[in-house]
PDB file of N, CA and C in Angstrom:
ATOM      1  N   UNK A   1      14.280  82.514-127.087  1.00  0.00           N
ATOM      2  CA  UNK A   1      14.419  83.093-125.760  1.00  0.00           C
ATOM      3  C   UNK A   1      13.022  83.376-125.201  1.00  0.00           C
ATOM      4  N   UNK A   2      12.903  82.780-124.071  1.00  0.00           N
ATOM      5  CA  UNK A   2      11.283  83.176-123.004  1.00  0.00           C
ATOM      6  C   UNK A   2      11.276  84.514-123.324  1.00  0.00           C
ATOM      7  N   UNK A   3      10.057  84.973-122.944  1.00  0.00           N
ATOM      8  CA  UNK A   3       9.312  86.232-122.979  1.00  0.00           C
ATOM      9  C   UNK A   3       9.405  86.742-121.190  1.00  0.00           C
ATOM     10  N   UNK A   4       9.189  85.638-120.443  1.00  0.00           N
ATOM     11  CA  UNK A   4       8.592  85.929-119.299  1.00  0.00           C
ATOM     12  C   UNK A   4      10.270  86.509-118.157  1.00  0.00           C
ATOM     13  N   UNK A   5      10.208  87.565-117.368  1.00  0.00           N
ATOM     14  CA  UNK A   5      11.431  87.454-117.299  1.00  0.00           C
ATOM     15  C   UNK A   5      12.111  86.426-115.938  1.00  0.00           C
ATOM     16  N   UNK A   6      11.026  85.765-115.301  1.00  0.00           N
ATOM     17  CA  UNK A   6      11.598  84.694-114.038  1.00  0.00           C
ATOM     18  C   UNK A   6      12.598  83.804-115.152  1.00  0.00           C
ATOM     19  N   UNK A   7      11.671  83.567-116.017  1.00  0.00           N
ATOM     20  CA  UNK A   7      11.983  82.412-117.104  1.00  0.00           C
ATOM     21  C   UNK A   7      13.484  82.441-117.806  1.00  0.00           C
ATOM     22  N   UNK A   8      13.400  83.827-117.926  1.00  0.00           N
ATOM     23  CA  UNK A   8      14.601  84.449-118.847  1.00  0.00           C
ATOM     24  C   UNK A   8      16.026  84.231-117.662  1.00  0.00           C
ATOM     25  N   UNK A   9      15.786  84.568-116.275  1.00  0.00           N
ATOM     26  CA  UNK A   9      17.024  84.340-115.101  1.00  0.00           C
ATOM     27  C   UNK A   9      16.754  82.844-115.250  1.00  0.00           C
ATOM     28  N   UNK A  10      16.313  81.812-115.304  1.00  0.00           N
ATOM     29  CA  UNK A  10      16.458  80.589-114.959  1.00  0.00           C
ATOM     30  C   UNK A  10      16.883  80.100-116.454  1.00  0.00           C
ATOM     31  N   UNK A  11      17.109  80.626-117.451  1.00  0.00           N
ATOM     32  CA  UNK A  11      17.778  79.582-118.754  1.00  0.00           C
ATOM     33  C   UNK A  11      18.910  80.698-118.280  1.00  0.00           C
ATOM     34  N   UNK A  12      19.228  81.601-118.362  1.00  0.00           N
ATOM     35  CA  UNK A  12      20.825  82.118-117.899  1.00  0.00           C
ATOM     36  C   UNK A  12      21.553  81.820-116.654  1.00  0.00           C
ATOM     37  N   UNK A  13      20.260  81.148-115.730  1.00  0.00           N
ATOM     38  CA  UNK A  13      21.365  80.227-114.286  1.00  0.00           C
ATOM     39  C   UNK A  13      21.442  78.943-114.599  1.00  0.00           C
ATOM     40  N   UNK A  14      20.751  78.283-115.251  1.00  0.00           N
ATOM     41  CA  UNK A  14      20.778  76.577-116.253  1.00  0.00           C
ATOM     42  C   UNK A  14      22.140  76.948-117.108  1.00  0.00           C
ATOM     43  N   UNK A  15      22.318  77.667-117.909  1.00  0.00           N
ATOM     44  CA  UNK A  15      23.658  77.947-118.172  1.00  0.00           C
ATOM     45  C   UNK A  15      24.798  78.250-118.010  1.00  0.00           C
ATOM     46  N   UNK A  16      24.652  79.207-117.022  1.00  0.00           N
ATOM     47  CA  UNK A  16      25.814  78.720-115.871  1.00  0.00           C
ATOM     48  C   UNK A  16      26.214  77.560-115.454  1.00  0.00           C
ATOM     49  N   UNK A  17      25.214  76.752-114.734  1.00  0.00           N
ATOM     50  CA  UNK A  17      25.711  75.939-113.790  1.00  0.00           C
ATOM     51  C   UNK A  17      25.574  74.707-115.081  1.00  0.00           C
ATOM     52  N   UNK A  18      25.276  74.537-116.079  1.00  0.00           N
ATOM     53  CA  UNK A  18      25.766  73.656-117.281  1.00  0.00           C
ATOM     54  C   UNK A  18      27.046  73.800-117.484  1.00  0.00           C
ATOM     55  N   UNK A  19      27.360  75.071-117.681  1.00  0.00           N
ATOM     56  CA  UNK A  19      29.350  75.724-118.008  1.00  0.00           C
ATOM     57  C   UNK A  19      29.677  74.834-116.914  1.00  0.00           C
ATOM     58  N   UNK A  20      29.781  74.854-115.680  1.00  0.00           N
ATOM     59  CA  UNK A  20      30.258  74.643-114.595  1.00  0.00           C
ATOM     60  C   UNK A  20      30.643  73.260-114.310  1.00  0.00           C
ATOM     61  N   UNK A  21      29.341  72.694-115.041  1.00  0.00           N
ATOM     62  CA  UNK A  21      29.343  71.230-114.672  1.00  0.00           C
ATOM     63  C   UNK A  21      30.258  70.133-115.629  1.00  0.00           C
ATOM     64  N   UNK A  22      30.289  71.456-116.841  1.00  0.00           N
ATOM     65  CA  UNK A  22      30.566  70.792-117.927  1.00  0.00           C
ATOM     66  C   UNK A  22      32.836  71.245-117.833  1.00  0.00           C
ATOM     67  N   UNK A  23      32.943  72.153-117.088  1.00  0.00           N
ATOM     68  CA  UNK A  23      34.804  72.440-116.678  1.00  0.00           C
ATOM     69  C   UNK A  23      34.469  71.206-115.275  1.00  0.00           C
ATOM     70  N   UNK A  24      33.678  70.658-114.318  1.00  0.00           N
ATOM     71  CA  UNK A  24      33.910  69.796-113.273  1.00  0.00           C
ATOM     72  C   UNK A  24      34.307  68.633-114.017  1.00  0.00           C
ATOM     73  N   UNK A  25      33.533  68.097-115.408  1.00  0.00           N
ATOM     74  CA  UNK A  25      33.836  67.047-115.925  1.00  0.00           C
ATOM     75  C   UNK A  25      35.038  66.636-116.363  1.00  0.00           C
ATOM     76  N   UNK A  26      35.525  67.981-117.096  1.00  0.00           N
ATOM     77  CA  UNK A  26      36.819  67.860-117.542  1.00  0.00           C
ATOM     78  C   UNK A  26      37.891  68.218-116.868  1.00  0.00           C
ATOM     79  N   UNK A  27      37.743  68.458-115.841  1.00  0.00           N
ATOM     80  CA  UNK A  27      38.843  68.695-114.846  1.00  0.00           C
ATOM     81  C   UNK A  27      38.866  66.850-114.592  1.00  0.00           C
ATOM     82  N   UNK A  28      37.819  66.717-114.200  1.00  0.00           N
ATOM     83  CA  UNK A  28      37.625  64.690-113.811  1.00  0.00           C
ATOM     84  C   UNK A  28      38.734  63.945-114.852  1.00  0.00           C
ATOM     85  N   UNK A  29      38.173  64.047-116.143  1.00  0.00           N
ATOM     86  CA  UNK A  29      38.753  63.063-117.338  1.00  0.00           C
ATOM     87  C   UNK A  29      40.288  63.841-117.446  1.00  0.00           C
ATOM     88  N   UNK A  30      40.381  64.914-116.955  1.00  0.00           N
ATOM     89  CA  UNK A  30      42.227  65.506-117.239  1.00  0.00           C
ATOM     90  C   UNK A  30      42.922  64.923-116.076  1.00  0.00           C
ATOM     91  N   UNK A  31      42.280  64.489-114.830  1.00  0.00           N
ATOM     92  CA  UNK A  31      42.852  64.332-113.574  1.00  0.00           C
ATOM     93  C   UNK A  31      42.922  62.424-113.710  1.00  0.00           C
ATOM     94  N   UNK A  32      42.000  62.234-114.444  1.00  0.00           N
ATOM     95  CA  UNK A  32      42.079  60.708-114.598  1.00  0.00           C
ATOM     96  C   UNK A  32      43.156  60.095-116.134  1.00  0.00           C
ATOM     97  N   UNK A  33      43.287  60.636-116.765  1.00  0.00           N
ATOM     98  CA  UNK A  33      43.833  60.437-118.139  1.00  0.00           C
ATOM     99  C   UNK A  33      45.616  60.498-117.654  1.00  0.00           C
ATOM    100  N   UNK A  34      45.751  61.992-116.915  1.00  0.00           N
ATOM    101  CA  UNK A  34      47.226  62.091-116.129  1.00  0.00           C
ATOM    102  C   UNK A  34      47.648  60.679-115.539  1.00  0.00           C
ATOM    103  N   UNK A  35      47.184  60.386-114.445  1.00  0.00           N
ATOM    104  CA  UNK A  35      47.174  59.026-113.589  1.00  0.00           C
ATOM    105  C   UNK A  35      47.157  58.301-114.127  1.00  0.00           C
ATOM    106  N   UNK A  36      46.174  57.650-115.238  1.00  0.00           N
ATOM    107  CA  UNK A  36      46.339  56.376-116.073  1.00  0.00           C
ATOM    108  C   UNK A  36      47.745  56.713-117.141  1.00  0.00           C
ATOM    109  N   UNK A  37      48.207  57.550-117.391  1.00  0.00           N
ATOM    110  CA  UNK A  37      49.584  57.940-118.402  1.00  0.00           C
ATOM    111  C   UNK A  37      50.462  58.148-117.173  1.00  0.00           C
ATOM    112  N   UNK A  38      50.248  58.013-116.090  1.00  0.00           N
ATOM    113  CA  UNK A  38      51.588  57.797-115.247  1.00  0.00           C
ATOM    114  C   UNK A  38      51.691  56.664-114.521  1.00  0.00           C
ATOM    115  N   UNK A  39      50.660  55.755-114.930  1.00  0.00           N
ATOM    116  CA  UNK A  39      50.584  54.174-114.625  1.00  0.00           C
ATOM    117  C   UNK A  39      51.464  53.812-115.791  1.00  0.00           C
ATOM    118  N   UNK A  40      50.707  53.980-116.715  1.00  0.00           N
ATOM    119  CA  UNK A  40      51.112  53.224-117.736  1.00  0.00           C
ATOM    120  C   UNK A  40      52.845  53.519-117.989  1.00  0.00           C
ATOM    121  N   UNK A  41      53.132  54.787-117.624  1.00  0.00           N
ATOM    122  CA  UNK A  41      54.939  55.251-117.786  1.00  0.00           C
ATOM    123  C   UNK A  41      55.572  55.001-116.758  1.00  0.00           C
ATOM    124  N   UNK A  42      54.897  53.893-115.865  1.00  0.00           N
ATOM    125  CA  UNK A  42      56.022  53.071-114.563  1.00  0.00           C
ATOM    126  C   UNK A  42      56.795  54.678-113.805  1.00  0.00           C
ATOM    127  N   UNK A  43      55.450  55.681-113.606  1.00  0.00           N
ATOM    128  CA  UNK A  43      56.467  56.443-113.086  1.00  0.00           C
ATOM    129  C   UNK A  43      57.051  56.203-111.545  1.00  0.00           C
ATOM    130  N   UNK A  44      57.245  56.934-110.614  1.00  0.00           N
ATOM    131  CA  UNK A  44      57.307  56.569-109.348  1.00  0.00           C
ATOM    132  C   UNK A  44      56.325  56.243-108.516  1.00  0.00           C
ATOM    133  N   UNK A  45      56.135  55.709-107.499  1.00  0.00           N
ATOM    134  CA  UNK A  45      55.158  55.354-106.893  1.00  0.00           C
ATOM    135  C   UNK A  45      54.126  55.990-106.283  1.00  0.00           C
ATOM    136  N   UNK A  46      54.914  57.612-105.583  1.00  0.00           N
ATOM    137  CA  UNK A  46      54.860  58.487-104.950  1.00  0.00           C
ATOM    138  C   UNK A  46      54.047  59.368-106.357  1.00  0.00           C
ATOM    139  N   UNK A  47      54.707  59.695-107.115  1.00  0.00           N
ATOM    140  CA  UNK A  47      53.978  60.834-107.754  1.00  0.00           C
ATOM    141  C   UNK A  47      52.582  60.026-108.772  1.00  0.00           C
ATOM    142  N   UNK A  48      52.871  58.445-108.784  1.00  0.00           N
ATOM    143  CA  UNK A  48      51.229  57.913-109.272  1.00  0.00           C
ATOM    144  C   UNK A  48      50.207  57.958-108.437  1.00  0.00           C
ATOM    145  N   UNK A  49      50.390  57.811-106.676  1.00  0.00           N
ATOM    146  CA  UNK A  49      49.748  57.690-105.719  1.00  0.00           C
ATOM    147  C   UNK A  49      49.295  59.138-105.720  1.00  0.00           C
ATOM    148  N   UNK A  50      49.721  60.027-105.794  1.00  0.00           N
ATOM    149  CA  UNK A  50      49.249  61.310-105.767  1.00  0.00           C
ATOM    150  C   UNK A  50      48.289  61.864-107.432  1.00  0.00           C
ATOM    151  N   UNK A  51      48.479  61.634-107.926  1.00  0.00           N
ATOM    152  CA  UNK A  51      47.576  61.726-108.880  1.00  0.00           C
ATOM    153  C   UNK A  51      46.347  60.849-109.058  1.00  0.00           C
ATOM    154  N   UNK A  52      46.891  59.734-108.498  1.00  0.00           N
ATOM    155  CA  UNK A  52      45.254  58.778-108.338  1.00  0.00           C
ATOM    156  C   UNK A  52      44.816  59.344-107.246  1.00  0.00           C
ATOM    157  N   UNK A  53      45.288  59.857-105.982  1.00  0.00           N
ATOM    158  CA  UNK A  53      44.380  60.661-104.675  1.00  0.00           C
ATOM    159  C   UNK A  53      44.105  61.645-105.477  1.00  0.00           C
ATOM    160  N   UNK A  54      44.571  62.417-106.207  1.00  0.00           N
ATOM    161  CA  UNK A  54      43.737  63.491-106.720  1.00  0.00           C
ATOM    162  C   UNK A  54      42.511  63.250-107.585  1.00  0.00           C
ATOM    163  N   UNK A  55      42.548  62.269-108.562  1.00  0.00           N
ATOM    164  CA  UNK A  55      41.347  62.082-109.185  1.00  0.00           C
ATOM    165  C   UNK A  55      40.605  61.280-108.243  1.00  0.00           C
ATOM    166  N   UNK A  56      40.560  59.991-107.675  1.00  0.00           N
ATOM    167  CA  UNK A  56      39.634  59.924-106.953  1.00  0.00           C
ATOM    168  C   UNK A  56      38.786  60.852-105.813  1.00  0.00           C
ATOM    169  N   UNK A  57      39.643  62.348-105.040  1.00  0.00           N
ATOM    170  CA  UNK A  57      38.800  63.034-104.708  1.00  0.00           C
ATOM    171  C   UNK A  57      38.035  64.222-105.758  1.00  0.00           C
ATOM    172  N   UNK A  58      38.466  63.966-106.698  1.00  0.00           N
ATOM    173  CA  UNK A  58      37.820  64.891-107.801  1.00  0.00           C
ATOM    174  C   UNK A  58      36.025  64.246-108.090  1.00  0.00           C
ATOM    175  N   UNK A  59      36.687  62.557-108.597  1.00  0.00           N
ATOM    176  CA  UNK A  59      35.734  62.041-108.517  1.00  0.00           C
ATOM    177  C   UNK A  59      34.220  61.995-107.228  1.00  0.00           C
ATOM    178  N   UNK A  60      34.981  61.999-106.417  1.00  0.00           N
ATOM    179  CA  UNK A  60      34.005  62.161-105.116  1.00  0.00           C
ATOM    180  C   UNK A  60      33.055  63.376-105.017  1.00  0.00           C
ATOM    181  N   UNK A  61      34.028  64.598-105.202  1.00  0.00           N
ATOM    182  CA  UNK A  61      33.788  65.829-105.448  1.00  0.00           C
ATOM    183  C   UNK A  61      32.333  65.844-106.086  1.00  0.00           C
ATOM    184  N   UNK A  62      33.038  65.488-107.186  1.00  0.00           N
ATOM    185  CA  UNK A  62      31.809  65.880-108.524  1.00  0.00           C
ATOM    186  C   UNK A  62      30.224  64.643-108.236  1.00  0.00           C
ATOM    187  N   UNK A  63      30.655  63.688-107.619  1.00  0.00           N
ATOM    188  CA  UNK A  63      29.516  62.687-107.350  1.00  0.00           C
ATOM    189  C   UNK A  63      28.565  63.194-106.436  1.00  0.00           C
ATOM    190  N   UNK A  64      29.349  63.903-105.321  1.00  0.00           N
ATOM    191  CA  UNK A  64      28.432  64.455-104.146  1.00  0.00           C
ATOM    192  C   UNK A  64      27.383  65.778-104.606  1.00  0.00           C
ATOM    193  N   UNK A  65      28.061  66.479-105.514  1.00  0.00           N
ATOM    194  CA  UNK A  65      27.552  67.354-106.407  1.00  0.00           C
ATOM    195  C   UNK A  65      26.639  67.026-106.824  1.00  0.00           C
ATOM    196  N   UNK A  66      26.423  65.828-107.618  1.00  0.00           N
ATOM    197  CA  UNK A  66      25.245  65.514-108.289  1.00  0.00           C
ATOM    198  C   UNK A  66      25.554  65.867-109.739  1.00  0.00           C
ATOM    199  N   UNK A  67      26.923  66.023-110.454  1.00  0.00           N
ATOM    200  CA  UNK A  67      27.588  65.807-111.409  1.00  0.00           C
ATOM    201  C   UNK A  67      27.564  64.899-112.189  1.00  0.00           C
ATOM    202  N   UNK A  68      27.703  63.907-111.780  1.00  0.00           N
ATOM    203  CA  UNK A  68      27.885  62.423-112.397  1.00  0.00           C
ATOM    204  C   UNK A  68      27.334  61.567-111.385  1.00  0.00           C
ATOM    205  N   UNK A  69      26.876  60.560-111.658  1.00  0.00           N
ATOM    206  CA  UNK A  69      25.533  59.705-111.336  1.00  0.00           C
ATOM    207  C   UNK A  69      27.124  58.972-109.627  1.00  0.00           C
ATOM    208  N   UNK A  70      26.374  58.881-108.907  1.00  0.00           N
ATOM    209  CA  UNK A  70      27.794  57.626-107.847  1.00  0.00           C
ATOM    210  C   UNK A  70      28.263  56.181-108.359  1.00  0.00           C
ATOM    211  N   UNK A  71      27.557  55.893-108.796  1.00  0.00           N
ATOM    212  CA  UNK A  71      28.126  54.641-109.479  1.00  0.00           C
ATOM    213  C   UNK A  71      29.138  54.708-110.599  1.00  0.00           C
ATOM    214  N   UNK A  72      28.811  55.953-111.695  1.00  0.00           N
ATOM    215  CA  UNK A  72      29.880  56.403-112.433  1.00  0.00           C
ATOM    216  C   UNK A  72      30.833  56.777-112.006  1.00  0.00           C
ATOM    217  N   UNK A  73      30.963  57.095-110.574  1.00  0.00           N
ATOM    218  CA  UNK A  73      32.214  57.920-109.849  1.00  0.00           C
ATOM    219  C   UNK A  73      33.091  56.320-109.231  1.00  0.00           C
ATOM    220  N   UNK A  74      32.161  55.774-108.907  1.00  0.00           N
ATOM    221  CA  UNK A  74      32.806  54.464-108.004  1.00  0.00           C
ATOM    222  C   UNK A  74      33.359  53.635-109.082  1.00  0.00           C
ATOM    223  N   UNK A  75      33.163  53.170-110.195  1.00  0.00           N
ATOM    224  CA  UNK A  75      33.032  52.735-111.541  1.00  0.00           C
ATOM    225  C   UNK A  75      34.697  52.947-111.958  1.00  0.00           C
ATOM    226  N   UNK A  76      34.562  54.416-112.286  1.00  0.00           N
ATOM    227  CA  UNK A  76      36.011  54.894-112.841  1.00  0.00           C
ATOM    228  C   UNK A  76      36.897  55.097-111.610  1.00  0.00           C
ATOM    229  N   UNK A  77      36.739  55.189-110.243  1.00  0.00           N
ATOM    230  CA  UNK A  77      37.402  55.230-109.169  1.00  0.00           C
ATOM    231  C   UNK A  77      38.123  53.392-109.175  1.00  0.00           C
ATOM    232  N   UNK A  78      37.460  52.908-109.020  1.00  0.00           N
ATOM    233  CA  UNK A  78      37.483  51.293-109.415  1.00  0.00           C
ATOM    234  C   UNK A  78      38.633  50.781-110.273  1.00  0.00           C
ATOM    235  N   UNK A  79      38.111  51.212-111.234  1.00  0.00           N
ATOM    236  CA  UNK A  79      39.200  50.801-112.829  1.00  0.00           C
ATOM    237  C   UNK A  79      40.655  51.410-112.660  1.00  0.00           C
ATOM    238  N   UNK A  80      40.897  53.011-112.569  1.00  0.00           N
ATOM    239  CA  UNK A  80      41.737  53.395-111.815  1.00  0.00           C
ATOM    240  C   UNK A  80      42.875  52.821-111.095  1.00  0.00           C
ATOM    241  N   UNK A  81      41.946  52.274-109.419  1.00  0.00           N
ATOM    242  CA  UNK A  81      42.995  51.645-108.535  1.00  0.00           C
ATOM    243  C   UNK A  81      43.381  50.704-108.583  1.00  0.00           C
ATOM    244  N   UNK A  82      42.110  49.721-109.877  1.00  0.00           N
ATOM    245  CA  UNK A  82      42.786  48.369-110.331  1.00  0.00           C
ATOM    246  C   UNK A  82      44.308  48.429-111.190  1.00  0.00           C
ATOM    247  N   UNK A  83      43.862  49.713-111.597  1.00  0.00           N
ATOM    248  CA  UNK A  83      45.485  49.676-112.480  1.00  0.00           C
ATOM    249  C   UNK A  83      46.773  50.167-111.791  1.00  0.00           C
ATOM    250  N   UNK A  84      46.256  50.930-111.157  1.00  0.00           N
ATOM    251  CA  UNK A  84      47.389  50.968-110.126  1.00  0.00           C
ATOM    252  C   UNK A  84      48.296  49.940-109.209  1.00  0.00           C
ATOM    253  N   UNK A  85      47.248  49.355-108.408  1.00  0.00           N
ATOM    254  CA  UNK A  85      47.164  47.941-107.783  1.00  0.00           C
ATOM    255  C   UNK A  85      48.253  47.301-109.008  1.00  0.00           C
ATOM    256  N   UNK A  86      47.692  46.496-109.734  1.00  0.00           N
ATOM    257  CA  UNK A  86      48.695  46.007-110.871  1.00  0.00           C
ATOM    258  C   UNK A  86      49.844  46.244-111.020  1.00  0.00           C
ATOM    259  N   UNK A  87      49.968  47.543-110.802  1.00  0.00           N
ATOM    260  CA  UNK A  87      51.385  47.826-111.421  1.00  0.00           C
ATOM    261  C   UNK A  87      52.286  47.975-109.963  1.00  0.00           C
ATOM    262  N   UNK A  88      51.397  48.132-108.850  1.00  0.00           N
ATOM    263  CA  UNK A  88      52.445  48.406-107.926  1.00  0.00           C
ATOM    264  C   UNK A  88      52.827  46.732-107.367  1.00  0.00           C
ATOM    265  N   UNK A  89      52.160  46.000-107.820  1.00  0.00           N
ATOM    266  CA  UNK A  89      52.118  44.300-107.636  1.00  0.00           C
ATOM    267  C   UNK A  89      53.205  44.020-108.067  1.00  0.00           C
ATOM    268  N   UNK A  90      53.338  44.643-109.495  1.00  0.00           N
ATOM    269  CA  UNK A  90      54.557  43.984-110.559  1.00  0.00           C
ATOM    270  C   UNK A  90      55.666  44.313-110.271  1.00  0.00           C
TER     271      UNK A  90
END
């Protein structure tokens, strides 16, 4: 632990906003994991479409943040609607 005390508030606000960043992530991968397990269980159309709008604005969310890099957001936003797409094809 710093000595100095500016030093000492800035590793306890780095830790915060680490906690923070680190429940944004996993809110992401819980909001994306749902949607891909309700692709994959042919659920209704209506309640897959709503869970992929929810993770893709999660995704957005957290990109604009500066959370996760934009290309990682566009990336898994991508893969996502491809699977969706697919299944609403079939």
């Amino acid at each position: 632990m710093p000595n100095i005390k500016s030093v000492k508030k800035d590793v306890i606000r780095s830790h915060k906003r680490h906690e923070r960043n680190l429940a944004a992530k996993s809110e992401l991968k819980t909001l994306i994991k749902k949607a891909r397990t309700a692709i994959d269980a042919h659920q209704d159309a209506a309640v897959v479409t709503q869970l992929v709008t929810a993770a893709v604005s999660s995704a957005d969310r957290i990109a604009k943040r500066g959370i996760i890099h934009p290309n990682a957001a566009a990336r898994r936003k991508s893969r996502l609607m491809k699977r969706q797409n697919a299944i609403v094809a079939a």
